[in-house]
Each structure stands twice: as structure tokens, then as C-alpha cells.
Protein backbone atom coordinates (compact mmCIF):
# COMPACT_ATOMS: atom_id res chain seq x y z
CA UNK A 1 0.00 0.00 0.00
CA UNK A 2 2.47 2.66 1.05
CA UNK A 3 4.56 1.67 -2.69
CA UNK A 4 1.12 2.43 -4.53
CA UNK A 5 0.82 5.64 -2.57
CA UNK A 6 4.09 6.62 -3.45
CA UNK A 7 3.91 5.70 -6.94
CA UNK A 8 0.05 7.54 -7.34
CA UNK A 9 1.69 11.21 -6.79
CA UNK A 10 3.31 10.42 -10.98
CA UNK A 11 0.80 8.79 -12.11
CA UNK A 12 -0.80 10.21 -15.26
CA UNK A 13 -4.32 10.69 -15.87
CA UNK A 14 -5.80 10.42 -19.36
CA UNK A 15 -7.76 13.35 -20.82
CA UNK A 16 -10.98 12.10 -23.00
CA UNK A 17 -14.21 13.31 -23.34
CA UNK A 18 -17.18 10.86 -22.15
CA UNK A 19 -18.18 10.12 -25.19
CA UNK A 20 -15.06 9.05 -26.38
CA UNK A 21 -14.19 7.19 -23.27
CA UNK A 22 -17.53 5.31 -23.29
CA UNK A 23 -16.97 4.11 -26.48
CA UNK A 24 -13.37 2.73 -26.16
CA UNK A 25 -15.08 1.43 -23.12
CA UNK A 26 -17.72 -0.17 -24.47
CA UNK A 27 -15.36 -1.27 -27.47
CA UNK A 28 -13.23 -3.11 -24.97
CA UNK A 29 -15.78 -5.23 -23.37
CA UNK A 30 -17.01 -6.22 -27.33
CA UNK A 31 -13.43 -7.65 -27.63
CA UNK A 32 -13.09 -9.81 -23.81
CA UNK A 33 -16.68 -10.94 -24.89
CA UNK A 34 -15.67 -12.12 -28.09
CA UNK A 35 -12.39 -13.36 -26.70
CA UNK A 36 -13.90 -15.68 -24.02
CA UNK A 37 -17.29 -16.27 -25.65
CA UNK A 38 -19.30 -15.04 -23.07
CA UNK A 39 -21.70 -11.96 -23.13
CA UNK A 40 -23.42 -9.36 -20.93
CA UNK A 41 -26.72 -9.22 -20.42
CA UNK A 42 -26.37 -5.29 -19.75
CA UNK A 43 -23.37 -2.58 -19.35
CA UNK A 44 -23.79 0.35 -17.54
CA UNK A 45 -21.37 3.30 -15.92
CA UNK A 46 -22.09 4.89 -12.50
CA UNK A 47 -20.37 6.15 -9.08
CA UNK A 48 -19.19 3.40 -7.15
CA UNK A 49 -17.01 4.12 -4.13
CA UNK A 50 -14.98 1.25 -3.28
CA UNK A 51 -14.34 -0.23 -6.70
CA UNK A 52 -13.29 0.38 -10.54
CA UNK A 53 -16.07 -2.43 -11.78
CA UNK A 54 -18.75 -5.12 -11.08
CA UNK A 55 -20.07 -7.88 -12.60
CA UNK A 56 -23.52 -8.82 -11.53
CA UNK A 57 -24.85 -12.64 -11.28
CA UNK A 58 -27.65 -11.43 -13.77
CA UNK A 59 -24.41 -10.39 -16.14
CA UNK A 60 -24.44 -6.59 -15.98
CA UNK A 61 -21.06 -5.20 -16.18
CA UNK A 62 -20.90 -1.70 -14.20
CA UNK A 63 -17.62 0.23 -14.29
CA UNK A 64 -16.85 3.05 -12.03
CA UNK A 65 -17.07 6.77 -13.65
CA UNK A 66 -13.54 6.98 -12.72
CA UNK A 67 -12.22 5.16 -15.13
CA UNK A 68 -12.51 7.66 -17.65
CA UNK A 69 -8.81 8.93 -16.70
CA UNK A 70 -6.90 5.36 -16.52
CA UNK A 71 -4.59 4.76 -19.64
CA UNK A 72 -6.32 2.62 -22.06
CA UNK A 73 -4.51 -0.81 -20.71
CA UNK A 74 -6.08 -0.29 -17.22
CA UNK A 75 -9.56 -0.16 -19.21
CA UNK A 76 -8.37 -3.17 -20.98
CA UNK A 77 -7.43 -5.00 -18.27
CA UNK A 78 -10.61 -3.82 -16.37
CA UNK A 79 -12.99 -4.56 -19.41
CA UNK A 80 -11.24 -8.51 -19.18
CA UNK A 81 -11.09 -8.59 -15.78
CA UNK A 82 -15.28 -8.17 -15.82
CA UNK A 83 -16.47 -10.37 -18.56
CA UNK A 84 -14.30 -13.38 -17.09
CA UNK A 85 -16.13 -12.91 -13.97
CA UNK A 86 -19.22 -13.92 -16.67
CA UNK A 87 -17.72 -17.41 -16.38
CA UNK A 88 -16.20 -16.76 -12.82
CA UNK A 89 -17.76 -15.24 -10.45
CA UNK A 90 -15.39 -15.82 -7.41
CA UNK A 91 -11.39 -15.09 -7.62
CA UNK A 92 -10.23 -18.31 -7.71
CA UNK A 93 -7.30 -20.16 -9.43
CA UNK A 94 -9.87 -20.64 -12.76
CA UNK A 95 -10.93 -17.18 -12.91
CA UNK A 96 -7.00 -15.90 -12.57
CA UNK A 97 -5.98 -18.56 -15.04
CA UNK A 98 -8.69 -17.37 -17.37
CA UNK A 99 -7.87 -14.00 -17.34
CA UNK A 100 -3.94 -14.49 -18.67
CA UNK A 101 -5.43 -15.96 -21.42
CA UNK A 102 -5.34 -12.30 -22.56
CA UNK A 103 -3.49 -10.42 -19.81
CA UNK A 104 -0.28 -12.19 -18.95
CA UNK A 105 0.31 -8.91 -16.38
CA UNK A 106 -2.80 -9.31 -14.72
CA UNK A 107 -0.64 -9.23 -10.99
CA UNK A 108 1.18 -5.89 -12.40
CA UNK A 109 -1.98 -4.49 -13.32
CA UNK A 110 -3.85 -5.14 -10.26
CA UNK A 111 -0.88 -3.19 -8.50
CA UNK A 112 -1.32 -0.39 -11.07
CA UNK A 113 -4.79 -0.25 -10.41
CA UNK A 114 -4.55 0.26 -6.19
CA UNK A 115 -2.06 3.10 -6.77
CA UNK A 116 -4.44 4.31 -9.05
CA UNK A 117 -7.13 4.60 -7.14
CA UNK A 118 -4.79 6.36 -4.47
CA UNK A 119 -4.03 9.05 -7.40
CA UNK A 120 -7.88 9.57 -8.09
CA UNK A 121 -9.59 8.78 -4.58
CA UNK A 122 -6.51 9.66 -2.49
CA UNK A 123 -7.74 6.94 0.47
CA UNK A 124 -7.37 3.22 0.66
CA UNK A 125 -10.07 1.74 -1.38
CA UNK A 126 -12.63 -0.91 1.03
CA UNK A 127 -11.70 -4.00 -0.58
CA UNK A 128 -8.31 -5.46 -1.34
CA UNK A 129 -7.63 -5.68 -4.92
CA UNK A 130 -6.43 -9.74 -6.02
């Protein structure tokens, strides 16, 4: 925690508008769909306080208005991260083993996302990030 904190005050944040961002959003969970053959039922963006994204057991996808200033990798990531949990709902060795189909960083990126969320929230999120 105290490495991501450090490592927040250089982070840089992305400038895009929201329409641009929801499409290269959006864009991003077409290609983890297509890439594990599995689909949401719905996808949606709101405030959430303690977390980037959630995937529902009805299969909405819901990604946190924040993410409009990650670097498109960390939306990548995110976007993969979410429609695995389609398939996977808990964090276990399947859904990890899953994921690197398509992120072989997924550890690195997980990191990237806590510090982050220290550069955007500025307090240690609720959860612990996997």
C-alpha cells in the first residue's frame, strides 16, 4: 500500500471526453466478450465508491465513472477482468488462469490499479484488490 501511494503522486491521468471514453469502453468489453465467448446481459457506468467495476450474477457489467482517466490498458485490463467474472464469479485459481489468457500482467496491473485509485480517490479503497 504505502509503494502504490508513493507511486500515485506520478501517475498520469488520461484526458478524454465521455463520449469518447464510453466508447473505447464499451469497445473493450465487445473484444473480452468475443475473446472468451461469453456476453453481458447489460453494461452500464455509474459512481461506485470502493471499486473500478462489477459484474452482476444477472451479467451486468458496471464500471466506475472513474475510469474515464486510466490509460487505455487499465480499461483493458478492467474490461477482461469483468467479462471473465461472466464465467467466474469468485477469484479463484480458474478465474485468474482465465484471465492471462489475454493479460499475462494481470498481478502488475492489479498493482497499477490500487495506486491508481490512491491518485484519483486519495484513500485506501474498502476491498483489497487480487
Amino acid at each position: 500500500i504505502l509503494q502504490a501511494r508513493q507511486e500515485a503522486r506520478n501517475l498520469p491521468l488520461v484526458e478524454r471526453d465521455e463520449e469518447t471514453w464510453k466508447h473505447l469502453l464499451l469497445e473493450m468489453v465487445r473484444e473480452a466478450e468475443d475473446a472468451f465467448r461469453v456476453y453481458a446481459v447489460r453494461f452500464q457506468i455509474r459512481t461506485m465508491k470502493t471499486r473500478w467495476a462489477s459484474c452482476s450474477r444477472r451479467g451486468t457489467l458496471t464500471f466506475n465513472r472513474l475510469t474515464r482517466w486510466l490509460p487505455d490498458a487499465l480499461l483493458r485490463y478492467l474490461a477482461h477482468h469483468e467479462v471473465v467474472h461472466l464465467r467466474h464469479p469468485h477469484h479463484r485459481r480458474v478465474f485468474w488462469d482465465t484471465l492471462r489468457r489475454t493479460q499475462l500482467d494481470a498481478e502488475a496491473m492489479e498493482r497499477r490499479l490500487l495506486a491508481y485509485w490512491f491518485r484519483l480517490v486519495g484513500s485506501a479503497p474498502y476491498h483489497t484488490f487480487h
